[in-house]
C-alpha atoms as a PDB file:
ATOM      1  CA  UNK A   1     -31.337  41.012  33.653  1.00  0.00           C
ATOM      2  CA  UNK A   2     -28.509  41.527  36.589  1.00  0.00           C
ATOM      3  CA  UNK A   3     -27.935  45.539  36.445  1.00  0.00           C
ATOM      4  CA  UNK A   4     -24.702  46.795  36.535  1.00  0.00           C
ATOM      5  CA  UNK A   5     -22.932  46.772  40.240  1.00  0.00           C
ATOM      6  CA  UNK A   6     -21.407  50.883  39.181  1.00  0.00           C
ATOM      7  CA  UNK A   7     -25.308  51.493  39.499  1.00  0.00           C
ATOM      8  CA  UNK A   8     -24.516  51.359  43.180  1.00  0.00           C
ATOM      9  CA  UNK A   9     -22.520  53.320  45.307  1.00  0.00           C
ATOM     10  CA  UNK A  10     -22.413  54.584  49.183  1.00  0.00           C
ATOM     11  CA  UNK A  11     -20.876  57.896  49.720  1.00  0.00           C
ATOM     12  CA  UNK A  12     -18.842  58.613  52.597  1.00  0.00           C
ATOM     13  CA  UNK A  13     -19.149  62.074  54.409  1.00  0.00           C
ATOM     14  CA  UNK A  14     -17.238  63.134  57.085  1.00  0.00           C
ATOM     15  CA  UNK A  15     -17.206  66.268  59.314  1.00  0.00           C
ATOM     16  CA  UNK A  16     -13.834  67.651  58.873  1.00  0.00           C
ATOM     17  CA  UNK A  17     -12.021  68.338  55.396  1.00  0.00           C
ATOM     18  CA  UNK A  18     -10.171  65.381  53.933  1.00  0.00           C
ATOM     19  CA  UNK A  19      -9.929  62.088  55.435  1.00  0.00           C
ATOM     20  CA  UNK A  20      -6.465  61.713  54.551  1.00  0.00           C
ATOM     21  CA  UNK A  21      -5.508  64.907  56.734  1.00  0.00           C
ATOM     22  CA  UNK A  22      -4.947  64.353  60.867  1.00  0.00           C
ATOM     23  CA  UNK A  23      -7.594  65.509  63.078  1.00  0.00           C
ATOM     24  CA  UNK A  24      -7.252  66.201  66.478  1.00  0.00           C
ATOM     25  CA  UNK A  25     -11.631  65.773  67.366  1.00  0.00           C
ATOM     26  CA  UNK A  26     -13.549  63.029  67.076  1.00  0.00           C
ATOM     27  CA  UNK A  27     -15.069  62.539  63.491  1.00  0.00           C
ATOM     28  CA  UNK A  28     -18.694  62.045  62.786  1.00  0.00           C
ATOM     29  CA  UNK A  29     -19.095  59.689  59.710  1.00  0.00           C
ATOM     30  CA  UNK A  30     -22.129  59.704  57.083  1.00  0.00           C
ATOM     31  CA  UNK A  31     -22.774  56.864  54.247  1.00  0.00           C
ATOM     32  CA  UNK A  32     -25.459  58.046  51.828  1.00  0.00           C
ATOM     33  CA  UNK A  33     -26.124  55.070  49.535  1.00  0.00           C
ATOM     34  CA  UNK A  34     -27.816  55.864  46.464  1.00  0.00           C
ATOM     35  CA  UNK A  35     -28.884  53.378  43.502  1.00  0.00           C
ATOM     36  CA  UNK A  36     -30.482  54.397  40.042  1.00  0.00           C
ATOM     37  CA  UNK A  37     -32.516  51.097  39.322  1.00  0.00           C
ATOM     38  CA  UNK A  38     -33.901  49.641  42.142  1.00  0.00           C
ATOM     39  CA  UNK A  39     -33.402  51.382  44.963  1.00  0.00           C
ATOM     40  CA  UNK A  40     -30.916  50.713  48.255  1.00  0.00           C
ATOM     41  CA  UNK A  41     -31.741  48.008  50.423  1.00  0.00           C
ATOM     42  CA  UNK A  42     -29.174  48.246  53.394  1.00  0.00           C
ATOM     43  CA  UNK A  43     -25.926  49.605  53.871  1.00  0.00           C
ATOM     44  CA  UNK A  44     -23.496  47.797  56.042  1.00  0.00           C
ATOM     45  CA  UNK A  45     -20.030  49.163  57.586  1.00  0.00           C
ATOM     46  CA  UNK A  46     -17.487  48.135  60.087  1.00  0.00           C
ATOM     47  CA  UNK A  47     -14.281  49.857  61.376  1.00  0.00           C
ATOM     48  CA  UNK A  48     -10.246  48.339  61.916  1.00  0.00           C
ATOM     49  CA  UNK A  49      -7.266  49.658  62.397  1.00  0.00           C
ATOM     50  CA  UNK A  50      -6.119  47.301  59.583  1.00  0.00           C
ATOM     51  CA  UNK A  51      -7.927  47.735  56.585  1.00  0.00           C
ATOM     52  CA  UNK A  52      -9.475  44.315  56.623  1.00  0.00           C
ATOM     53  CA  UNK A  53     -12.477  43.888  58.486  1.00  0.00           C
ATOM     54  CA  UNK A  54     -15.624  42.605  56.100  1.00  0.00           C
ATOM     55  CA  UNK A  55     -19.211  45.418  56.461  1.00  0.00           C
ATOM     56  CA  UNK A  56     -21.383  42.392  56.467  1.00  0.00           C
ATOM     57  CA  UNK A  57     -19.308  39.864  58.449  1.00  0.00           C
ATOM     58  CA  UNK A  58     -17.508  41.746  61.073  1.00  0.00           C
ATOM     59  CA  UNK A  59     -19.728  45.273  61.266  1.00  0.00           C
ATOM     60  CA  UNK A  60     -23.013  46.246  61.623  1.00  0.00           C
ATOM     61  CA  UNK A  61     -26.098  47.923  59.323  1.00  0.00           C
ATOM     62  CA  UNK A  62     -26.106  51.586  59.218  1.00  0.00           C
ATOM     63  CA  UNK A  63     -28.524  53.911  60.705  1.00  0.00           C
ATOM     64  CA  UNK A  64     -27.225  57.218  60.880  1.00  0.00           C
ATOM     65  CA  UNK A  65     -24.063  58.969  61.307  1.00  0.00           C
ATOM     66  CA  UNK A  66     -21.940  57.738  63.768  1.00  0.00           C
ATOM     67  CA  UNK A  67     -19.071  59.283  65.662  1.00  0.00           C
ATOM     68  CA  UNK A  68     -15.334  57.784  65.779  1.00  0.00           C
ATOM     69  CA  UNK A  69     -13.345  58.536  68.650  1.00  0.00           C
ATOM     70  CA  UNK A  70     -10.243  55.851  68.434  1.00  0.00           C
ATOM     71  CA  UNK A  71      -6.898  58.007  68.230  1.00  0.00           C
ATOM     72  CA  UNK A  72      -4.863  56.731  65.488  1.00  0.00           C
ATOM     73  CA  UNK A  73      -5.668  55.642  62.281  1.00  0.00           C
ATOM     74  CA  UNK A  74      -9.071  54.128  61.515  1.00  0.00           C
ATOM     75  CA  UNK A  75     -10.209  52.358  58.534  1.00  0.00           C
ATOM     76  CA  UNK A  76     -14.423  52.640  57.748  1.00  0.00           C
ATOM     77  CA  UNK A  77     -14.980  49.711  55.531  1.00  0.00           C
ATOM     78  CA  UNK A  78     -18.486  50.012  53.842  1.00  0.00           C
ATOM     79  CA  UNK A  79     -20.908  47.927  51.268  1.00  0.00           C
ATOM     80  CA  UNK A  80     -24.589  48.694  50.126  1.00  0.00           C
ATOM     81  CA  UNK A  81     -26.858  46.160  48.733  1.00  0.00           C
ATOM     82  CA  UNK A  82     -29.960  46.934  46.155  1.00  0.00           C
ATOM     83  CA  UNK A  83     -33.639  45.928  46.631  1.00  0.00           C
ATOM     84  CA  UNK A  84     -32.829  43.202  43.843  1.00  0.00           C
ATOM     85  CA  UNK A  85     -29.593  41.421  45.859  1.00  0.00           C
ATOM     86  CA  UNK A  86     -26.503  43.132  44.159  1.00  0.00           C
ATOM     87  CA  UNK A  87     -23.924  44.110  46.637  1.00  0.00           C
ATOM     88  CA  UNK A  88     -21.125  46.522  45.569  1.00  0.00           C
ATOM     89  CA  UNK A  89     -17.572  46.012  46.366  1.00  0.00           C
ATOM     90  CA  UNK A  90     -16.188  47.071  49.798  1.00  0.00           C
ATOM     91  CA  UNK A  91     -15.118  50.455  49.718  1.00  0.00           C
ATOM     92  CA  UNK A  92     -12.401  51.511  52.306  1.00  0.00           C
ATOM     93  CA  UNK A  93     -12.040  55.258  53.937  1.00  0.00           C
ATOM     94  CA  UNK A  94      -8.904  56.322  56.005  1.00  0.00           C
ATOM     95  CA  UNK A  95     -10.227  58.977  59.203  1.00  0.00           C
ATOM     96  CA  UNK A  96      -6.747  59.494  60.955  1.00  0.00           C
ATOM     97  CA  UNK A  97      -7.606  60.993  64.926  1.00  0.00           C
ATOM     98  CA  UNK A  98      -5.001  62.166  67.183  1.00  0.00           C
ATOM     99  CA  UNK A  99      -6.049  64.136  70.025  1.00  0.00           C
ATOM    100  CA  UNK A 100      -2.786  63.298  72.535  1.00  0.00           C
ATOM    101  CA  UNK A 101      -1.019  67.022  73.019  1.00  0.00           C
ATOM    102  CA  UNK A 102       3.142  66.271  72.252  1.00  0.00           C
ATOM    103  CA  UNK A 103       4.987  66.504  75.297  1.00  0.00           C
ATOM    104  CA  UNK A 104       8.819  68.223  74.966  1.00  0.00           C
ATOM    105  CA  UNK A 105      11.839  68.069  77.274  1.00  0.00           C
ATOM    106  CA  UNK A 106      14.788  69.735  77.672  1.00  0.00           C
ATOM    107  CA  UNK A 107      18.609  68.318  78.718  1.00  0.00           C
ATOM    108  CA  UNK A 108      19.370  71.205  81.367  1.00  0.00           C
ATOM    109  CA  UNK A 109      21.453  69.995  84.045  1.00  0.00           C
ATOM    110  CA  UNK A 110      19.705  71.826  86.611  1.00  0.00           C
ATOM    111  CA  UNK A 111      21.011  74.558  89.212  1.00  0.00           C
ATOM    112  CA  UNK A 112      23.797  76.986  88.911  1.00  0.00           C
ATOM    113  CA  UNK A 113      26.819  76.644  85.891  1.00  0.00           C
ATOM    114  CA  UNK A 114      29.800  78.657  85.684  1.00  0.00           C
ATOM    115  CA  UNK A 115      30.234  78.093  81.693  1.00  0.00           C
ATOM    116  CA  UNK A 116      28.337  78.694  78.741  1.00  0.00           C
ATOM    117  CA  UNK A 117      25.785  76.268  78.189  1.00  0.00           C
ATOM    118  CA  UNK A 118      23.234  75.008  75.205  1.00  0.00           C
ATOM    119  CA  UNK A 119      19.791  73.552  75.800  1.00  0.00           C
ATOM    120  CA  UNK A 120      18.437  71.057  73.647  1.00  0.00           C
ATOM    121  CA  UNK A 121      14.678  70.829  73.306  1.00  0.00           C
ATOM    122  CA  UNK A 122      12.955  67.278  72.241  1.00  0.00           C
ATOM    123  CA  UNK A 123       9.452  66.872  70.693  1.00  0.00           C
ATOM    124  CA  UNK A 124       7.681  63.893  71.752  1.00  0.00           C
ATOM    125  CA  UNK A 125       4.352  62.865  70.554  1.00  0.00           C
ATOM    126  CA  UNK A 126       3.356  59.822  72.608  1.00  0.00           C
ATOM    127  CA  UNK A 127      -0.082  58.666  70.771  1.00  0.00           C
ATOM    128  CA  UNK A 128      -0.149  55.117  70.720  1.00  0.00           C
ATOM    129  CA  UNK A 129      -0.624  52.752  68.479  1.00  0.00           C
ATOM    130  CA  UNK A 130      -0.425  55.622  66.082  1.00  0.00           C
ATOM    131  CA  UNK A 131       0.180  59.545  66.448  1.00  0.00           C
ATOM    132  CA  UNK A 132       0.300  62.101  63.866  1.00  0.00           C
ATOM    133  CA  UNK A 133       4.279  63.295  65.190  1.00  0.00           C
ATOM    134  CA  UNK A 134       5.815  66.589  66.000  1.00  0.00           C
ATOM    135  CA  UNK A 135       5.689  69.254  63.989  1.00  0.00           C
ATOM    136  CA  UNK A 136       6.864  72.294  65.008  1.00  0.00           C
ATOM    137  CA  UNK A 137       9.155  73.432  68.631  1.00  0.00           C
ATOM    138  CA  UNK A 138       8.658  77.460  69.150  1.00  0.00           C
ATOM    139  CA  UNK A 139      10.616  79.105  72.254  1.00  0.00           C
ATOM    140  CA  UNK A 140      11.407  82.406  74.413  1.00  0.00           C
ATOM    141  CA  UNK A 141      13.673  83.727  76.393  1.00  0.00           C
ATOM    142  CA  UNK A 142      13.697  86.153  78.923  1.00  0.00           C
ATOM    143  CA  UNK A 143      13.867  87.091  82.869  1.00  0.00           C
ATOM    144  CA  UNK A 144      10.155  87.459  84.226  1.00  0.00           C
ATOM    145  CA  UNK A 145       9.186  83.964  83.117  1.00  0.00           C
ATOM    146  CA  UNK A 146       5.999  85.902  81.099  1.00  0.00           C
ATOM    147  CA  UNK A 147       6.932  85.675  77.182  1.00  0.00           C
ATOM    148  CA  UNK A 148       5.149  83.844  74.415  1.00  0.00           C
ATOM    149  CA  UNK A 149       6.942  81.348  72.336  1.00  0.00           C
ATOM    150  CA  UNK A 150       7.661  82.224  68.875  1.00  0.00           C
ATOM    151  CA  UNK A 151      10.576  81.058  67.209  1.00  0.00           C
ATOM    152  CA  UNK A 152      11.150  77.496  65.786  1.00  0.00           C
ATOM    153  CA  UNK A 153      14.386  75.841  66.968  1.00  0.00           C
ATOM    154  CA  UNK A 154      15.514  73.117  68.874  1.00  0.00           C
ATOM    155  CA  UNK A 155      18.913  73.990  70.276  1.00  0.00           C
ATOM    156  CA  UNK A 156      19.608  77.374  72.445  1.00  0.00           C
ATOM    157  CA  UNK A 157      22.688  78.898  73.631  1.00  0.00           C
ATOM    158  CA  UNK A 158      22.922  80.701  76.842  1.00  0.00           C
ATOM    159  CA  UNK A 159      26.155  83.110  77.504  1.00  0.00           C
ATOM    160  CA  UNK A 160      24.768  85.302  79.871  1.00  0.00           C
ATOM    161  CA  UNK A 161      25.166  85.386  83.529  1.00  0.00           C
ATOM    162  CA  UNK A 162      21.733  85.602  85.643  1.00  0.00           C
ATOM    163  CA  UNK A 163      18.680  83.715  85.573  1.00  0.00           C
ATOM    164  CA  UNK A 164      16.625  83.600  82.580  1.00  0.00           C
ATOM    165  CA  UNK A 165      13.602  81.274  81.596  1.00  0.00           C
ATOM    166  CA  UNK A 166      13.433  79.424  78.697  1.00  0.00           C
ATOM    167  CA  UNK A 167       9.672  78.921  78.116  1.00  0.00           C
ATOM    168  CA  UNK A 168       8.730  76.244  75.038  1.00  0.00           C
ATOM    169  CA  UNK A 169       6.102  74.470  73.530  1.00  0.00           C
ATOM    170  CA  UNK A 170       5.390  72.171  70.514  1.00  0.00           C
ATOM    171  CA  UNK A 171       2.688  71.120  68.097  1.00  0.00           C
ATOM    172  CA  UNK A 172       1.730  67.839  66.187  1.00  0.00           C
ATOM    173  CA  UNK A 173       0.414  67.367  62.626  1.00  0.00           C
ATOM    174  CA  UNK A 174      -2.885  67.069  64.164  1.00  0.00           C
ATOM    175  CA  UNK A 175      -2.648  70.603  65.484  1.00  0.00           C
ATOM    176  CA  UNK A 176      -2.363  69.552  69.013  1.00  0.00           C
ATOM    177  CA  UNK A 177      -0.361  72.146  71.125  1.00  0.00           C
ATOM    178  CA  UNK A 178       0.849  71.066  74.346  1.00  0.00           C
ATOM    179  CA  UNK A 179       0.819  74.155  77.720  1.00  0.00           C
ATOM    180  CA  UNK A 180       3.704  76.303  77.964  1.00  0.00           C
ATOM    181  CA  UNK A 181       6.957  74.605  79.960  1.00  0.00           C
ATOM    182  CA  UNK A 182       9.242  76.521  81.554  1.00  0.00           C
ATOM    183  CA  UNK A 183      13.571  76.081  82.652  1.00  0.00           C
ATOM    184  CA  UNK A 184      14.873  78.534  85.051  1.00  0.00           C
ATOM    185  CA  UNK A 185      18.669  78.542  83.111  1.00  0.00           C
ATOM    186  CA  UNK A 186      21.133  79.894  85.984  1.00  0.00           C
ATOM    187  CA  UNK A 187      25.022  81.097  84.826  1.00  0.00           C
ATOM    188  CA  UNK A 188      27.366  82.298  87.252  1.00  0.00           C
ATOM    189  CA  UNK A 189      31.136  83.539  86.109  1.00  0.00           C
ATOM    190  CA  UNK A 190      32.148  85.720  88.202  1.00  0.00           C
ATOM    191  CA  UNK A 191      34.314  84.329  91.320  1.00  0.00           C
ATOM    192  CA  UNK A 192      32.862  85.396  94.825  1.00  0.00           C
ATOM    193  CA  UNK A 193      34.403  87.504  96.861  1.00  0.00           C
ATOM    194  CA  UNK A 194      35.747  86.586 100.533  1.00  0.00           C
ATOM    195  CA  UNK A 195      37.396  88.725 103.671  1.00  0.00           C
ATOM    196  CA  UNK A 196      37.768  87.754 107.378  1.00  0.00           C
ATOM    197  CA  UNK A 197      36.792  89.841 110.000  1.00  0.00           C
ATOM    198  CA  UNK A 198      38.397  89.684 112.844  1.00  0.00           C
ATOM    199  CA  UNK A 199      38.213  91.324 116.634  1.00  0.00           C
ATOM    200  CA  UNK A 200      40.366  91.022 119.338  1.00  0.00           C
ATOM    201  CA  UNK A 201      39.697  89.375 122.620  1.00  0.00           C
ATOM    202  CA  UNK A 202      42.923  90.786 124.098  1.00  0.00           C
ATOM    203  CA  UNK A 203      46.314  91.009 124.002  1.00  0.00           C
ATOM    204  CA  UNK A 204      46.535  87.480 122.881  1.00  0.00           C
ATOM    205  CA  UNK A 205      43.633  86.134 121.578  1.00  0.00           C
ATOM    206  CA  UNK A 206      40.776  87.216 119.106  1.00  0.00           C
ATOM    207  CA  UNK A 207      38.002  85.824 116.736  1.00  0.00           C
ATOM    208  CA  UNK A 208      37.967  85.851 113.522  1.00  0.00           C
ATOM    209  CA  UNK A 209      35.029  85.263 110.873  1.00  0.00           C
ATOM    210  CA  UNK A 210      35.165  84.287 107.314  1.00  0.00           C
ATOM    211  CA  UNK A 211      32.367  86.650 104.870  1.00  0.00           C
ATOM    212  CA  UNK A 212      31.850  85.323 101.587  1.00  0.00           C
ATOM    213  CA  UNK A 213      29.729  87.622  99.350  1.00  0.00           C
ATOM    214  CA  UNK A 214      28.084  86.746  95.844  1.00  0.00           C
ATOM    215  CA  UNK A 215      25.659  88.435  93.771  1.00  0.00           C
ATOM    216  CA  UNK A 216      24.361  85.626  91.699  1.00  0.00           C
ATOM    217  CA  UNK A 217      24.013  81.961  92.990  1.00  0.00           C
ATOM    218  CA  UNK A 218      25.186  82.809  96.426  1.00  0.00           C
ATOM    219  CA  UNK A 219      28.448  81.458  98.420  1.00  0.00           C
ATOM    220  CA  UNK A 220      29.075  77.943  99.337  1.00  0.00           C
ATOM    221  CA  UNK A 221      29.263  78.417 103.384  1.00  0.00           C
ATOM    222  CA  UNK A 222      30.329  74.407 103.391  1.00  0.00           C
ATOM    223  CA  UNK A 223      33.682  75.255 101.137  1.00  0.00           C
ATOM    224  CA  UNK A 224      34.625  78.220 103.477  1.00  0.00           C
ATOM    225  CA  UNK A 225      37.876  77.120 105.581  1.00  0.00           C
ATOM    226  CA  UNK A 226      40.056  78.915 107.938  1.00  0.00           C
ATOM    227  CA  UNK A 227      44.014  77.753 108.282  1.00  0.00           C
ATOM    228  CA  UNK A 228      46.364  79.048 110.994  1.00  0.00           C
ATOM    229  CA  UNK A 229      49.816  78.454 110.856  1.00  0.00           C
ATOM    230  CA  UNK A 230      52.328  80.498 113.355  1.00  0.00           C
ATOM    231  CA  UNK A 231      54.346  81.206 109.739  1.00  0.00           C
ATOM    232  CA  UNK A 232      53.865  83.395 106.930  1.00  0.00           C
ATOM    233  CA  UNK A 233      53.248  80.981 103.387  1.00  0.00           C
ATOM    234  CA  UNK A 234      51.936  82.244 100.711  1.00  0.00           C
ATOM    235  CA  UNK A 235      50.535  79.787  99.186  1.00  0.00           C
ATOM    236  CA  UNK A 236      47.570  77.390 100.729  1.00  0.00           C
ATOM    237  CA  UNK A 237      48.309  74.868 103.241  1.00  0.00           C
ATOM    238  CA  UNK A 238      47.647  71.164 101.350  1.00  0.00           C
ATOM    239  CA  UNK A 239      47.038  69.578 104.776  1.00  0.00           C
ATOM    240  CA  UNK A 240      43.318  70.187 105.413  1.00  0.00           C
ATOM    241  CA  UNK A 241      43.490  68.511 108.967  1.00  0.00           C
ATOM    242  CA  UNK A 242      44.800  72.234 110.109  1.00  0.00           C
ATOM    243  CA  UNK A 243      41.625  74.022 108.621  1.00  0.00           C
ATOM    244  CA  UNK A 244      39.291  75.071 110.928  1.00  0.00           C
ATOM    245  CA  UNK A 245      40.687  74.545 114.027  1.00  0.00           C
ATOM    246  CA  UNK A 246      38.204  76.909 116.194  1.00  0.00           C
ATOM    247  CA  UNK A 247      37.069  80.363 116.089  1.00  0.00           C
ATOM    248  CA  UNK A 248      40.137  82.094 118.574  1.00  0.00           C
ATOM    249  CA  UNK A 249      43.056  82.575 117.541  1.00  0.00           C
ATOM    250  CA  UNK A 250      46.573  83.883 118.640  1.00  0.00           C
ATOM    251  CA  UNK A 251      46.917  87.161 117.163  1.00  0.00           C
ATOM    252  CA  UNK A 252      50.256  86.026 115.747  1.00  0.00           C
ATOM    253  CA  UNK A 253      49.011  83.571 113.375  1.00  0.00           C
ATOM    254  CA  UNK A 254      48.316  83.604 109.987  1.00  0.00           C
ATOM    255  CA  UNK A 255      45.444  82.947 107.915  1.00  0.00           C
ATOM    256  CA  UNK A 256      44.221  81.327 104.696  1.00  0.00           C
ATOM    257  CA  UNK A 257      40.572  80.952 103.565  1.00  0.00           C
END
């Protein structure tokens, strides 16, 4: 009399919790196949990425634990046969592996700004065929370029002049956690502040020198311009073909800068 196919089963072990949970290691697999009549003749097992592969077809016999080290997700496909010919059904196990640390950006501009400005921080988790995806984006501020990240957010807002750092990270399902980034964020409001120096040559003649002074992200020497003009204006000269004309001057002209 054929026994009963339930008779037969091949358990499936594997080294972390549950196999429907990410893991970011490779994954060491055990069948135990165990049969109440007759005793376990082989046990066969193959491994897709598509749930369809056939043990006995497509896979190998088993001989031990092996390890799976594919990232994404893995099907283990498995089938035991008894000393008397009976084969159970295929049995299918999911063993999800991602061990690809997320990689985040930011959209700073770069360099100095004169306005308020917001940072936007984007997870990426590039895994492929299959990753596990972003999970959480922590973040610091501060001006030594030395904190920890430790708030969640996305999206910061900088109103301060200076330089400060913002330093992020994120982390994937999988528990991957990528190395601490850094963005030097550099504001600037306050307008520089500019004077000429000038000493006389002699009665007639004498050099003058524009200094341009700036706490934070230093003057722009290429903007500096000198314009002499034997009038008094008082407002800019719009024709820039009379700026910077030399470095002597009559005493009796005037200056803009």
């Amino acid at each position: 009399m054929k026994k009963l196919i339930l008779a037969l089963a091949a358990l499936f072990l594997i080294s972390s919790a549950s196999a429907a949970t990410w893991h970011n290691s490779n994954q060491d697999i055990t069948l135990d196949a165990q049969d109440e009549e007759s005793g376990v003749e082989d046990t066969y097992y193959c491994v897709d990425q598509d749930d369809t592969c056939q043990p006995r077809e497509d896979g190998q016999e088993y001989t031990g634990t092996f390890t799976l080290s594919d990232e994404g997700v893995n099907f283990v496909r498995f089938n035991s046969k008894d000393r008397v010919g009976n084969i159970e059904e295929t049995s299918s196990r999911t063993v999800r592996i991602d061990k690809t640390t997320p990689e985040t950006s930011n959209d700073y501009p770069g360099g100095w700004l004169n306005n308020e400005v917001t940072v936007n921080l984007t997870c990426n988790d590039p895994e492929n065929p299959d990753a596990s995806g972003c999970e959480t984006t922590e973040y610091c501020v501060d001006s030594s370029d030395s904190c920890t990240p430790n708030t969640e957010g996305n999206s910061i807002s900088f109103d301060t002049e200076g330089v400060q750092y913002l330093r992020y990270r994120s982390s994937d399902v999988a528990g991957n956690t990528e190395s601490v980034k850094s963005q030097s964020v550099r504001l600037d409001f306050t307008d520089p502040e500019i004077n000429v120096q000038k000493e006389t040559l002699n009665a007639d003649s004498m050099n003058a020198t524009v200094v341009c002074t700036d706490d934070r992200s230093e003057c722009n020497r290429s903007s500096l311009k000198i314009h002499t003009s034997e009038t008094a204006a008082f407002n800019c000269p719009t024709d820039e073909s009379r700026y910077n004309e030399g470095s002597t001057y009559n005493v009796n002209q005037h200056m803009w800068i």
